[in-house]
Protein backbone atom coordinates (compact mmCIF):
# COMPACT_ATOMS: atom_id res chain seq x y z
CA UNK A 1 105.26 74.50 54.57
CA UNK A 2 105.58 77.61 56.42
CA UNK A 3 108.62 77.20 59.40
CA UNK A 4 107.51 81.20 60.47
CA UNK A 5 104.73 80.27 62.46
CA UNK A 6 106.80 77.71 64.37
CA UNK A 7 109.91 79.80 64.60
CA UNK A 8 108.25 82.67 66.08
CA UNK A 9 106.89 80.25 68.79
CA UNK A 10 109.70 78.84 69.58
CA UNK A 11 111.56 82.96 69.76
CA UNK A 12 108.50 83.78 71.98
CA UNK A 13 108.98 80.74 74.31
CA UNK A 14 113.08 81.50 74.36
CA UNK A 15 112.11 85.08 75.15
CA UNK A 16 109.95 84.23 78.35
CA UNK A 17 112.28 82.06 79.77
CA UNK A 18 114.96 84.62 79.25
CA UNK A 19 112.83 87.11 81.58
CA UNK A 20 111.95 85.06 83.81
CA UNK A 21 115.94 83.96 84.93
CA UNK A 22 116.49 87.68 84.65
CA UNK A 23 113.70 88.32 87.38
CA UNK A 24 115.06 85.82 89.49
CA UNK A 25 118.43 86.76 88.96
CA UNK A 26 117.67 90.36 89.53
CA UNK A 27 115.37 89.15 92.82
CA UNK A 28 118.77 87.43 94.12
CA UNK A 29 121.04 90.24 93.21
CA UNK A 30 118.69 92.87 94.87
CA UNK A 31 118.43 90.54 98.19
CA UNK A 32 122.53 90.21 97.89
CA UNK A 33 123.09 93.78 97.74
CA UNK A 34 120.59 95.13 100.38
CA UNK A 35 122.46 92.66 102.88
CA UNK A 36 125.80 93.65 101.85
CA UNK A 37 125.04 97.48 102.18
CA UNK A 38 124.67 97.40 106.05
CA UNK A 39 127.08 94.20 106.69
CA UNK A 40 128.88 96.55 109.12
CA UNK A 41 126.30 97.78 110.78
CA UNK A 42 127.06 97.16 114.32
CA UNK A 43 124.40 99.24 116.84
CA UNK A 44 127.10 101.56 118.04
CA UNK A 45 123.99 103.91 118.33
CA UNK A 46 122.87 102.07 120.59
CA UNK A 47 122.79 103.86 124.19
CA UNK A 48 122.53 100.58 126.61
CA UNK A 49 122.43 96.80 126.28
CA UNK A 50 118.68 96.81 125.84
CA UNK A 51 118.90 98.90 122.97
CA UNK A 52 121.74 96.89 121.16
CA UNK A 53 120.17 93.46 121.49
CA UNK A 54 117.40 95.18 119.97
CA UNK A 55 118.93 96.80 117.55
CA UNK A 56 120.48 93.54 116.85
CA UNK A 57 117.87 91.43 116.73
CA UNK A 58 116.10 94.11 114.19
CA UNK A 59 119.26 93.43 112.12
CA UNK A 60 119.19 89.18 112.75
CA UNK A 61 115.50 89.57 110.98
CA UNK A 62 116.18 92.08 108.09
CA UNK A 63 119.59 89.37 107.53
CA UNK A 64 116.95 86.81 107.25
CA UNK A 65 114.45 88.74 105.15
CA UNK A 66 117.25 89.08 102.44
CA UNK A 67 118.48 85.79 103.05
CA UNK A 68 115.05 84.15 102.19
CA UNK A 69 114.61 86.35 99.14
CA UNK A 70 118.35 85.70 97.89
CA UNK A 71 117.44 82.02 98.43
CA UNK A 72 114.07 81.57 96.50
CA UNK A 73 115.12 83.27 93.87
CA UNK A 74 118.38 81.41 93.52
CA UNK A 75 116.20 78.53 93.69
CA UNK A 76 113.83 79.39 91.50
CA UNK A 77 116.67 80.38 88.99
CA UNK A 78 117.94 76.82 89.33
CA UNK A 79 114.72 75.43 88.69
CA UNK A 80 114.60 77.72 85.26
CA UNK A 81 117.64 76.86 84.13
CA UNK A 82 117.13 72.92 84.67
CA UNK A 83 115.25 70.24 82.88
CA UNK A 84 113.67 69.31 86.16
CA UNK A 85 113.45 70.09 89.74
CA UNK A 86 116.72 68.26 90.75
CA UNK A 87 119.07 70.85 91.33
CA UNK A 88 116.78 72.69 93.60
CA UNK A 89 116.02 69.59 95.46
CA UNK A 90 119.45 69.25 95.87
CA UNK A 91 119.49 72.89 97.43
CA UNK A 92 117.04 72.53 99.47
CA UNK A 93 119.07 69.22 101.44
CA UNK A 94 121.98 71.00 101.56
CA UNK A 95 119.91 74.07 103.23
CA UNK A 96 118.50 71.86 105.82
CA UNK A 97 122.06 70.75 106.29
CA UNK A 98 122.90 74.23 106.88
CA UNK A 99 120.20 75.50 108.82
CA UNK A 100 121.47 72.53 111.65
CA UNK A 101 125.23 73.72 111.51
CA UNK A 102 124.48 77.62 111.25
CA UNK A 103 122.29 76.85 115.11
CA UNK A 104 124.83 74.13 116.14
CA UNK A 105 127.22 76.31 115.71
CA UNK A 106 126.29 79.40 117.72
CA UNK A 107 125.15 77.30 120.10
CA UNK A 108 128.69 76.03 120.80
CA UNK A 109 130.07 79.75 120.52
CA UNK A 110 127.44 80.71 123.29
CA UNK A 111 128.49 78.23 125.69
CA UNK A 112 131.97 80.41 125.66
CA UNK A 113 129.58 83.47 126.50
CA UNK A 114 128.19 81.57 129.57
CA UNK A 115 128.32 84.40 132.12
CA UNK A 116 128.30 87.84 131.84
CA UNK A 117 126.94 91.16 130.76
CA UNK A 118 126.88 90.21 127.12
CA UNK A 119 123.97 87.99 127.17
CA UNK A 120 120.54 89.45 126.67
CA UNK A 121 119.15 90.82 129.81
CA UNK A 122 116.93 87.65 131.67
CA UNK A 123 117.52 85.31 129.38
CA UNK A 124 120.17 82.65 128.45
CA UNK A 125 120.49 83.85 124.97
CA UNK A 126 123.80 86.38 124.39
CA UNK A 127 124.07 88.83 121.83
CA UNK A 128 126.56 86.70 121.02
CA UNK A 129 124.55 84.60 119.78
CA UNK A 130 122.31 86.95 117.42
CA UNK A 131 125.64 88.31 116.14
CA UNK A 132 126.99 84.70 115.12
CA UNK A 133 123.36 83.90 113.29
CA UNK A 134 123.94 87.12 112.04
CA UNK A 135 127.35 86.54 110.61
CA UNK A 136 126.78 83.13 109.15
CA UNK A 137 123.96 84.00 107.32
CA UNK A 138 125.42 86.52 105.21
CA UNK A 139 128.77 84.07 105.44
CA UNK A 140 125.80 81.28 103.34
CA UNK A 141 124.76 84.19 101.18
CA UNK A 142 128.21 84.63 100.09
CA UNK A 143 129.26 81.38 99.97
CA UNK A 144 125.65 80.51 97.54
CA UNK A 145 126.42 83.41 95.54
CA UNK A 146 129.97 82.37 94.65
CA UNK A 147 128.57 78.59 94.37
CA UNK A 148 126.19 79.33 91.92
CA UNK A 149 127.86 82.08 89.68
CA UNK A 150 126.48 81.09 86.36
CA UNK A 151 123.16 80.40 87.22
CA UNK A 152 122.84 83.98 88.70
């Protein structure tokens, strides 16, 4: 009986697998770094409070662009590197567990910000509060990215 045939399957399955964790891993490392590179970005550009809550906000969205990617592909790495979708489902809880605290808790840190020139001009939202999502989310990215060490 010839094992070769076999063998060389089984090399060419091992093979895909490997390169597809690497993508994933790579995806999550990219999304990781990017973040990182401008965490201290702080609009000090910016001229008037207009232009820093925008330039903030701009900032809140490209956190949560890399957030998402760093996310999925962590996921996606989990689901890889398991013999089922379990560990991802248990992801996914603990990010809608997350998702509740990271707006429960800048909601609390607003109230602190109730009055004054800090909040976004005719509206009840404060910077504050874009700088808290802000800081939280790349706090979670972090945090995952310690968490899950071997898997990425």
């Amino acid at each position: 009986m010839n094992t070769r045939v076999p063998m060389a399957i089984c090399l060419c399955l091992l093979a895909l697998t490997c390169a597809a964790q690497n993508k994933s891993q790579r995806e999550a490392d990219e999304a990781y770094e990017a973040e990182m590179a401008h965490q201290n970005e702080a609009c000090g550009d910016a001229i008037d409070l207009a232009g820093r809550n925008e330039c903030l906000n701009d900032i809140r969205d490209e956190t949560y662009k890399n957030y998402t990617k760093f996310f999925n592909a962590l996921r996606e790495a989990l689901i890889e590197a398991s013999p089922n979708d379990a560990n991802a489902l248990s992801l996914d809880a603990t990010e809608r567990a997350w998702e509740k605290y990271r707006v429960t808790a800048c909601d609390a840190m607003v109230r602190v910000y109730d009055m004054g020139t800090i909040k976004h001009p005719g509206t009840s939202a404060p910077n504050a509060q874009t700088r808290c999502l802000i800081q939280l989310t790349r706090s979670r990215m972090r945090d995952l990215k310690l968490l899950y060490e071997p898997t990425l």
